[in-house]
Protein backbone atom coordinates (compact mmCIF):
# COMPACT_ATOMS: atom_id res chain seq x y z
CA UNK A 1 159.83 144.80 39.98
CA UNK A 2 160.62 142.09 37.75
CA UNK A 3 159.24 139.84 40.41
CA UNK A 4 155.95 141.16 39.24
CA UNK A 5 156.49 141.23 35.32
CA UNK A 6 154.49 137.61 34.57
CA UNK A 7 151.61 138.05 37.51
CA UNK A 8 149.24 140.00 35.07
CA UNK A 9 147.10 136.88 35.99
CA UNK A 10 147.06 137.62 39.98
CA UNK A 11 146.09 141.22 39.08
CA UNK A 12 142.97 139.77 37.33
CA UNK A 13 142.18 137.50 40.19
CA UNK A 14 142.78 140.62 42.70
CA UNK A 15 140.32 142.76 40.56
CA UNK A 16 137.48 140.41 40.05
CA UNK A 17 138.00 139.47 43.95
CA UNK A 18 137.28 143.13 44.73
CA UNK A 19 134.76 143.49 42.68
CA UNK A 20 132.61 140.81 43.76
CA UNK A 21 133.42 141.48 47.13
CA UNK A 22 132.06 145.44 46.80
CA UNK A 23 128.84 143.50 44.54
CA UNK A 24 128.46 141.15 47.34
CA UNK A 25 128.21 144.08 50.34
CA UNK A 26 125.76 146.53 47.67
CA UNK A 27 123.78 143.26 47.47
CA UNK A 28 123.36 142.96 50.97
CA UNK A 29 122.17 146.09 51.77
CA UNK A 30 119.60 145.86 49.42
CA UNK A 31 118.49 142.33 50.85
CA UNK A 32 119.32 141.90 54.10
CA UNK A 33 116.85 143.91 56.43
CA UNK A 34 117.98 146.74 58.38
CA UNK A 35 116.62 145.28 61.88
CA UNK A 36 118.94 142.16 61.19
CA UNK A 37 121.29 141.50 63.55
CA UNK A 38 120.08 143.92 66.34
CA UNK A 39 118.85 140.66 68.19
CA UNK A 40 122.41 138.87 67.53
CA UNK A 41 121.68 136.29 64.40
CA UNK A 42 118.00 137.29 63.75
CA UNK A 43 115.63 140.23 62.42
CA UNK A 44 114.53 142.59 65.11
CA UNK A 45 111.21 143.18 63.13
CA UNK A 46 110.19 139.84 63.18
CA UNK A 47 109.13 139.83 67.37
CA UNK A 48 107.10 142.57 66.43
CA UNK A 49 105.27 140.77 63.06
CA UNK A 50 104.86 137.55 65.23
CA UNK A 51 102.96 139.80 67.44
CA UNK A 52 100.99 141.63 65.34
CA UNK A 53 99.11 137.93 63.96
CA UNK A 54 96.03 137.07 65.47
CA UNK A 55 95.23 134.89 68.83
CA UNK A 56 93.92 131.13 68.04
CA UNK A 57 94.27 129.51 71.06
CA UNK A 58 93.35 130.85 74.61
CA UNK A 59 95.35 128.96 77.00
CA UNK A 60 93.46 126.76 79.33
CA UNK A 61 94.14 129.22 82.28
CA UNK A 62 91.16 131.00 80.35
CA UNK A 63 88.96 127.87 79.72
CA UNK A 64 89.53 126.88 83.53
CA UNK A 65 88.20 130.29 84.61
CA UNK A 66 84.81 129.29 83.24
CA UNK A 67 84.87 125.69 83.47
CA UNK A 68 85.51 125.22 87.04
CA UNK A 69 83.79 121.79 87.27
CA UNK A 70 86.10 120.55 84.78
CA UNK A 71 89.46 122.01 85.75
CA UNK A 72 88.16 120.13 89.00
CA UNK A 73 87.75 116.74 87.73
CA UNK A 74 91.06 117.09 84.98
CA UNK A 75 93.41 118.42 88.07
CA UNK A 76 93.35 114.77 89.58
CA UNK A 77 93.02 112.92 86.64
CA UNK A 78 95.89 110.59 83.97
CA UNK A 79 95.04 114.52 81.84
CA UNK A 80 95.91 117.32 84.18
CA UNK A 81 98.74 118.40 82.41
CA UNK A 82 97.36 117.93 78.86
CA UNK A 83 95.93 121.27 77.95
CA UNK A 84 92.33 121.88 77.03
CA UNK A 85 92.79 123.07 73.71
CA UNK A 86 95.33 119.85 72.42
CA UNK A 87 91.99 117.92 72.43
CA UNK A 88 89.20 120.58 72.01
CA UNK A 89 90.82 122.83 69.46
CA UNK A 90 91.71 126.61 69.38
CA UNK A 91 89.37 128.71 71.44
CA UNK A 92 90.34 132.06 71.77
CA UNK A 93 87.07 133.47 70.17
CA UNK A 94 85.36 131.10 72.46
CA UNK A 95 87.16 132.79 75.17
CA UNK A 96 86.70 136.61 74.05
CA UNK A 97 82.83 135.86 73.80
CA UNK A 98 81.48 132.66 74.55
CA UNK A 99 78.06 133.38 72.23
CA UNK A 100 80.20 133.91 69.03
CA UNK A 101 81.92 129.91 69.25
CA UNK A 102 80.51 126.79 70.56
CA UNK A 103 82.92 124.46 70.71
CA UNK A 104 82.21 121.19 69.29
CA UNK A 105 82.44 117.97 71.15
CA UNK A 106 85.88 115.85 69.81
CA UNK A 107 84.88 112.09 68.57
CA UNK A 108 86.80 110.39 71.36
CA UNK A 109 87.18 107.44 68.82
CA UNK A 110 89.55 108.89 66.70
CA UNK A 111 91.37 111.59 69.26
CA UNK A 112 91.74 109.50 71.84
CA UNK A 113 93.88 107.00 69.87
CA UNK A 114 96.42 109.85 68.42
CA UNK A 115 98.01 109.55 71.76
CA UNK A 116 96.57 106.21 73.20
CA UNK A 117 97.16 103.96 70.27
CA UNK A 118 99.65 101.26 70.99
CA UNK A 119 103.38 102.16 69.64
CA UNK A 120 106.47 100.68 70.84
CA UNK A 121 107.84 103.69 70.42
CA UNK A 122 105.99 104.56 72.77
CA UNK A 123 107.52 104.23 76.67
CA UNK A 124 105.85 101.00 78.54
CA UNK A 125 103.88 102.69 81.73
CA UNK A 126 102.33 105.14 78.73
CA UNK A 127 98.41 103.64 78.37
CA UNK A 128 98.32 102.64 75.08
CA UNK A 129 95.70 100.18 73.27
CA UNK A 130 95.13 98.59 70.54
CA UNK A 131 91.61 100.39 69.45
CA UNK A 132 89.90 97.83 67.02
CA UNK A 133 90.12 95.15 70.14
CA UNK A 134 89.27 97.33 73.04
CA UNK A 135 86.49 99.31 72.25
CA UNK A 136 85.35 97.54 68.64
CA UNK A 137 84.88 101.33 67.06
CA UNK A 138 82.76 102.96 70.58
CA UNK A 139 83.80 105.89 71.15
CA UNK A 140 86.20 106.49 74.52
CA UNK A 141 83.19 108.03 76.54
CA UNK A 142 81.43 105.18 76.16
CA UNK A 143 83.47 103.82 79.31
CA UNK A 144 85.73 106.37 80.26
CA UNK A 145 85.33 110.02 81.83
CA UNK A 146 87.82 112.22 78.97
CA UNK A 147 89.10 114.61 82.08
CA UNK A 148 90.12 112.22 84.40
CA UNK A 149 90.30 109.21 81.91
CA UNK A 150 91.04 106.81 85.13
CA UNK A 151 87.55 107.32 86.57
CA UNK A 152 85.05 105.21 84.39
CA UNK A 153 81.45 106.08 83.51
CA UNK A 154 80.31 102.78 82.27
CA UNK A 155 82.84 99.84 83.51
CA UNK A 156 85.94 99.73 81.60
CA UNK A 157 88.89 101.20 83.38
């Protein structure tokens, strides 16, 4: 025992070790929620409270079941695999009941250069423009057809 007769000091360390360690797990119980971990690193509960917020957006399955003549068009165009709502906004109350929401028509001049305007960070075969030289502030409609942006509707291509 006389090993022992100077390590008061390690039998102070021991203590407050065990004592934060029991504070630390009565902490946790009180904080960490009881679905956690169920899921591996995550909160069970939370699948369900994703769920349980409201719909914005529709999917453009839904928008294509009404708007035949435009899924049409878009399926051949540069924009069949951009989906309606990246340009047109969240529509699922459109969807639900078409009376309740009209959608409004996007300004082409300012959404079409979020993707279109020129970046080199941008890869090469990507259209891109530079917007104050090609269309001098017109709006994208003016000469192109927004679903199948290839086709023109007044001469620019």
């Amino acid at each position: 025992m006389g090993v022992f007769k100077d390590a008061g000091h390690l039998f102070r360390f021991l203590a407050i070790f065990v004592f934060l360690f029991i504070a630390f797990w009565v902490i946790r119980g009180f904080v960490v929620p009881k679905s956690f971990g169920k899921y591996g690193h995550y909160r069970a509960a939370s699948i369900d409270e994703i769920a349980a917020h409201p719909l914005h957006f529709a999917g453009h399955e839904a928008c294509e079941t009404c708007h035949v003549d435009v899924a049409n068009v878009k399926k051949d165009g540069k924009h069949a695999h951009v989906n309606c709502e990246a340009c047109h906004g969240a529509l699922q109350k459109h969807a639900e009941d078409p009376a309740s929401l009209t959608p409004t028509k996007p300004d082409t001049a300012t959404l079409c250069v979020r993707c279109h305007e020129y970046s080199a960070a941008r890869p090469k075969n990507f259209p891109q423009v530079h917007a104050a030289e090609h269309s001098t502030g017109l709006p994208c409609e003016t000469c192109h057809q927004p679903h199948s942006p290839a086709m023109t509707s007044g001469g620019a291509k």
